[in-house]
Protein backbone atom coordinates (compact mmCIF):
# COMPACT_ATOMS: atom_id res chain seq x y z
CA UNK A 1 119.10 99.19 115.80
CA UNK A 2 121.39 98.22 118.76
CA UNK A 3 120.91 101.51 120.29
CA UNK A 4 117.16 100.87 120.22
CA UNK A 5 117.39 97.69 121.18
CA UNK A 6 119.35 98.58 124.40
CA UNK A 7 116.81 101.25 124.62
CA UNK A 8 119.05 104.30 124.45
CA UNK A 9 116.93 105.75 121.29
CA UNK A 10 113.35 105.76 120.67
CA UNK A 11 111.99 103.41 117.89
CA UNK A 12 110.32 106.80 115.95
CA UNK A 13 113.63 108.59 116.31
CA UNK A 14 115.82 105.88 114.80
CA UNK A 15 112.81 105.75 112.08
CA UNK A 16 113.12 109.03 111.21
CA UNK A 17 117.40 108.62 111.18
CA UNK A 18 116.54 105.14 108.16
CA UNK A 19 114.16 106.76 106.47
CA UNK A 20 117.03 109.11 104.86
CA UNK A 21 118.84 105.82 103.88
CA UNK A 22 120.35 104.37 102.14
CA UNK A 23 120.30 103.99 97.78
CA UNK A 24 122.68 101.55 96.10
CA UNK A 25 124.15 102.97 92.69
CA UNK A 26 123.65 100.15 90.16
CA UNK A 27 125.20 102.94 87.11
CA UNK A 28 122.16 103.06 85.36
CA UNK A 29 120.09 103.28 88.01
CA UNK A 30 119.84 104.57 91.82
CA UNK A 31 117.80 101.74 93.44
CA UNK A 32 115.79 103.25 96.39
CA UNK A 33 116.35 100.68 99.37
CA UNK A 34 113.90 102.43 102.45
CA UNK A 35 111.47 103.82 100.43
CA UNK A 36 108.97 101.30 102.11
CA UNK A 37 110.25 103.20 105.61
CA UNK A 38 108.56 106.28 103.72
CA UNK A 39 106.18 105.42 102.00
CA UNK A 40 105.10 102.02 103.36
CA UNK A 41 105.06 100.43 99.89
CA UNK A 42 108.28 99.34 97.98
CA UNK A 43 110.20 100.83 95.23
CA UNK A 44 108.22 99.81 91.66
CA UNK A 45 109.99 99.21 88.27
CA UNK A 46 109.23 100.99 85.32
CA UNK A 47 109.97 98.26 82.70
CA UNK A 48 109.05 100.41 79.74
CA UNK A 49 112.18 101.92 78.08
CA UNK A 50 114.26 100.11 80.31
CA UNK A 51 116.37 96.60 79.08
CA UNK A 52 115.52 93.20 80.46
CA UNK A 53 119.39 93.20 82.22
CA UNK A 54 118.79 96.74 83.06
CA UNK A 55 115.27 95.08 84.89
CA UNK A 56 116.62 92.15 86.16
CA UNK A 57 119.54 94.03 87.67
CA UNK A 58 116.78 96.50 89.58
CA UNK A 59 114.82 93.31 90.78
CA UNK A 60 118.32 91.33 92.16
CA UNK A 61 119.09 94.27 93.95
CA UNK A 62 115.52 95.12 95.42
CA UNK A 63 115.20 91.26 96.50
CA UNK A 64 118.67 90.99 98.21
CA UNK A 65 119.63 94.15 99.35
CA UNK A 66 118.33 96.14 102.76
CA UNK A 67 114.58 97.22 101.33
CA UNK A 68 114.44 93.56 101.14
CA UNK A 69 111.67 93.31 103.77
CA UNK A 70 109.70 95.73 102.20
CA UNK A 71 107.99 93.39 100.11
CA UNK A 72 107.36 92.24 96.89
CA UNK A 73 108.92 93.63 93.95
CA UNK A 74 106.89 94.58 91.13
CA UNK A 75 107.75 95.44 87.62
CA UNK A 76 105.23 97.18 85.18
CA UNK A 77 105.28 97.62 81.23
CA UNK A 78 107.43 94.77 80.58
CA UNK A 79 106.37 93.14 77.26
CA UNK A 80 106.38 89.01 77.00
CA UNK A 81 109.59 89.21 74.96
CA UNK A 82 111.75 91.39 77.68
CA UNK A 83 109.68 88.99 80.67
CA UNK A 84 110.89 85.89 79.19
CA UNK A 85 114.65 87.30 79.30
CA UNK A 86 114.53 88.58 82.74
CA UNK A 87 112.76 85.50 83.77
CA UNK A 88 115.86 83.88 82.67
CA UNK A 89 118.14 85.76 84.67
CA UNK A 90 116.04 86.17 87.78
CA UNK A 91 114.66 82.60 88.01
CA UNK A 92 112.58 84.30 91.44
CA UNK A 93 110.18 85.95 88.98
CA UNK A 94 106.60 85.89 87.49
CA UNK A 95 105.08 87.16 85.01
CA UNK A 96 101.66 88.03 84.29
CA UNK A 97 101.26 88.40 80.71
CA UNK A 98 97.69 90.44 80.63
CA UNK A 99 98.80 92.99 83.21
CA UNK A 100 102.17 92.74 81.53
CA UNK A 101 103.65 93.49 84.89
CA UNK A 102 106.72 90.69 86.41
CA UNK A 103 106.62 90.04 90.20
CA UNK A 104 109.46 89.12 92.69
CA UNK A 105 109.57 88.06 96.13
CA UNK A 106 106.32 87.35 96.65
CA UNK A 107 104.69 86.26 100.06
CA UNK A 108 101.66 84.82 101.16
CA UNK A 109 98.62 87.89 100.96
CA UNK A 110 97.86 89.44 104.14
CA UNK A 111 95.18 91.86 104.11
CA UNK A 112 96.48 95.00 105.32
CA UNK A 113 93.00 96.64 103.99
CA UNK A 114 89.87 98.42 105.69
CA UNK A 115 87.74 96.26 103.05
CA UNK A 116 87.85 95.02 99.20
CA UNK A 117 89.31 97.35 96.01
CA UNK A 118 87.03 97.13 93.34
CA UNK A 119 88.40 97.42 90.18
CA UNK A 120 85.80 97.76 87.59
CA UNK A 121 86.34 98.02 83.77
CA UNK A 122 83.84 99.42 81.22
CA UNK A 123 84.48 96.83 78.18
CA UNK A 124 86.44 93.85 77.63
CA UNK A 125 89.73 96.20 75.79
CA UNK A 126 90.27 97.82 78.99
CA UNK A 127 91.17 94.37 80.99
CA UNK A 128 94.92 94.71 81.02
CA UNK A 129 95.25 98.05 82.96
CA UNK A 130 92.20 97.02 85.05
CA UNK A 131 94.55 93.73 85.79
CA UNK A 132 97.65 96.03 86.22
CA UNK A 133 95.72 97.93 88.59
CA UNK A 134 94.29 94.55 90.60
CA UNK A 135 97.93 92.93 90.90
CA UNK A 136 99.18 96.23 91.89
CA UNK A 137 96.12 97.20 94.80
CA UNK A 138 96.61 92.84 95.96
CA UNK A 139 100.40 92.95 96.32
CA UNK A 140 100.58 96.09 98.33
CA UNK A 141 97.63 94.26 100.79
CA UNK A 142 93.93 94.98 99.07
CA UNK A 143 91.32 92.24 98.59
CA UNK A 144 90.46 93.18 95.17
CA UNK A 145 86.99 92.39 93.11
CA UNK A 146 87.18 92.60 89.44
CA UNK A 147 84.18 93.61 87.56
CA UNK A 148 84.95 93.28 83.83
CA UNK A 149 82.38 94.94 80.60
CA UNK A 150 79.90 96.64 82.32
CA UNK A 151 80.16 99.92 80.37
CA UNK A 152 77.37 103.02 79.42
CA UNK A 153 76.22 101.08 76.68
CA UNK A 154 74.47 98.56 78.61
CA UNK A 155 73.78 100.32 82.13
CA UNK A 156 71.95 97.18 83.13
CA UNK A 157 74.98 95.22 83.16
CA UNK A 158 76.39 97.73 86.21
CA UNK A 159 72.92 97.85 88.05
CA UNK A 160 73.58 94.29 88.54
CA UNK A 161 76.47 94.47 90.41
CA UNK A 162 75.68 97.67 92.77
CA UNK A 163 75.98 95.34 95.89
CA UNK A 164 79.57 94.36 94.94
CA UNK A 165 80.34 98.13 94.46
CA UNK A 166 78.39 99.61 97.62
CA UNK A 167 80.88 96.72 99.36
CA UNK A 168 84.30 98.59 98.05
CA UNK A 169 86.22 100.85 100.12
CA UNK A 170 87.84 102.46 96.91
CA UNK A 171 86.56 102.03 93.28
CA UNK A 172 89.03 102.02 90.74
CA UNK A 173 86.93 102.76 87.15
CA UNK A 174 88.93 101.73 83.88
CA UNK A 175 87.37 103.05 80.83
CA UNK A 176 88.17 104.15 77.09
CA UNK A 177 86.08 106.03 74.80
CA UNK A 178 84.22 108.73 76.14
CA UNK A 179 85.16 107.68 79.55
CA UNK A 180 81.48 108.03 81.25
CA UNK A 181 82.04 105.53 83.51
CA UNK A 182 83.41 106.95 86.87
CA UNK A 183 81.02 109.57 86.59
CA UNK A 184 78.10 107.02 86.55
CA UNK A 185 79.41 104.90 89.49
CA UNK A 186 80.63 107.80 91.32
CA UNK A 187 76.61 109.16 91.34
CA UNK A 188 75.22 105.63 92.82
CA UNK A 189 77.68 105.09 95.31
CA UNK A 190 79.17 107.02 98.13
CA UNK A 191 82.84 105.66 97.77
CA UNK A 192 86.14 107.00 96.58
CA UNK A 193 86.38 106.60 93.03
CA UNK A 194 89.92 106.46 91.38
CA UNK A 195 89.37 106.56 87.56
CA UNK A 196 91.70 105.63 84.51
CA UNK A 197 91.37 106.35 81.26
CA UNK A 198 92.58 103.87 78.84
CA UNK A 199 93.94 104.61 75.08
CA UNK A 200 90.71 102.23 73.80
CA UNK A 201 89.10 104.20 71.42
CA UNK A 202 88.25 105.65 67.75
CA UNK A 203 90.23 108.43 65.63
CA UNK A 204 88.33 111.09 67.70
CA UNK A 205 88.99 109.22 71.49
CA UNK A 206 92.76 110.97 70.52
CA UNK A 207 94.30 107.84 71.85
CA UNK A 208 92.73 108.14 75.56
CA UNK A 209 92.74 112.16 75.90
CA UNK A 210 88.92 112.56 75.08
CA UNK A 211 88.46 110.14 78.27
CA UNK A 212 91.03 111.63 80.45
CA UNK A 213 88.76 115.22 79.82
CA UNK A 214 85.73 113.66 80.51
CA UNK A 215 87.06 112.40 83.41
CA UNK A 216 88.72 115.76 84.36
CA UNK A 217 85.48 117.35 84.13
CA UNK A 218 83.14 114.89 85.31
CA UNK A 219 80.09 116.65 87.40
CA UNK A 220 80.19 113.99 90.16
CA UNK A 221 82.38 114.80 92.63
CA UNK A 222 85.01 112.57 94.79
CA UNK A 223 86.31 111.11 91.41
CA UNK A 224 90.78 111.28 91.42
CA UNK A 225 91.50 110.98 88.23
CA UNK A 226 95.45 109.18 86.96
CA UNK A 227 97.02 109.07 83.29
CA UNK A 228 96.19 107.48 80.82
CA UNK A 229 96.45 103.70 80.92
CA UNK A 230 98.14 104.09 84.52
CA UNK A 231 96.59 101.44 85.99
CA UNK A 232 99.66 101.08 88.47
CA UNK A 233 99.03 104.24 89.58
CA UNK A 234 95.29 103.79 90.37
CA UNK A 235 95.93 100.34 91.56
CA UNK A 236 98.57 102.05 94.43
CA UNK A 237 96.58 104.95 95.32
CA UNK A 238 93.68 102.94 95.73
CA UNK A 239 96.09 100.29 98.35
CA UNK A 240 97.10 103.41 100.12
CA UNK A 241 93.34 104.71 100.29
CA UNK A 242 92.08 101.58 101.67
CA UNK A 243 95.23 100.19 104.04
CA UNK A 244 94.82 100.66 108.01
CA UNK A 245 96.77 102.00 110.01
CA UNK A 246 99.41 99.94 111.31
């Protein structure tokens, strides 16, 4: 940074030099400090399988250490149990208990977007990825506009809101069951569709995988398609899909 400051190296150069660097060894865990340099968005904790010192540890180190400019820090798949632990030990924390995700280090919300995320969910059982995938998409700088229950069964229910979706610069569709839902809105509006399958479903939905095929195979096309119940990872495409460029 002196050296670029003094004007001796060019700012790209010295860019390319950090983004190699650095990682700080917690033991358990390798805790990626520049991957905003790369990436533009922070490191993200995977809660699930993971203890609540184990989490908390992550988060200290994320907030305090050298990727601590790169913005918020966001933890997915924590249950309320684990959040209520960490939240003891990290007082900086929040936790949103129907996206079951906690979040650190939060700022102000600048939109760093081209337009809105809308985040759309086909019944009421798929709100908490559809919220993990909102929090996700806002933190990371997209307006988001959640659409909740406007599934197949009632197609009325989505005709009503085709202004709000002809609006988006990326649609993220969350739906269970047969999963027809991305292919629908993907076929009345020319945007980029990112589509989740959720585990909601009967014996036969095979605990999201009939949805996740359906999706797969859907005849409209422009439709990415994550895992099942990843709606982190629709919620982070979509905020890379819609930011500007800086």
């Amino acid at each position: 940074m002196e050296s670029v400051a003094k004007g001796e190296r060019p700012v790209d150069a010295a860019m390319r030099e950090l983004a190699d660097l650095p990682f700080r060894d917690l033991g358990f865990a390798r805790v990626d400090h520049h991957r905003h340099l790369r990436r533009g968005l922070p490191e993200v904790v995977l809660g699930e399988g993971k203890t609540a010192a184990q989490i908390a540890g992550i988060i200290g180190e994320l907030l305090t250490g050298s990727g601590g400019d790169g913005g918020p820090v966001l933890a997915t798949r924590v249950d309320a149990a684990k959040a209520a632990e960490v939240e003891r030990l990290v007082p900086a924390v929040r936790y949103d208990a129907v996206a079951r995700c906690l979040v650190a280090g939060e700022r102000p919300f600048v939109d760093r977007g081209r337009g809105p995320v809308v985040v759309v969910c086909a019944g009421t059982s798929d709100i908490p990825v559809a919220e993990e995938a909102a929090l996700t998409a806002t933190l990371f700088g997209s307006r988001v506009d959640r659409i909740h229950d406007v599934g197949v069964a009632g197609l009325h229910r989505l005709l009503a809101v085709r202004e709000r979706l002809e609006a988006a610069t990326v649609i993220v569709v969350v739906a269970g069951m047969e999963g027809a839902l991305p292919s629908v809105i993907s076929g009345l509006v020319g945007r980029p569709v990112v589509a989740v399958p959720t585990s909601v479903g009967y014996g036969a939905s095979f605990g999201g995988v009939a949805a996740l095929l359906a999706m797969l195979n859907a005849c409209s096309s422009g439709i990415t398609v994550v895992n099942i119940d990843n709606g982190f990872g629709a919620g982070f495409a979509a905020a890379l899909i819609n930011r500007k460029d800086d």
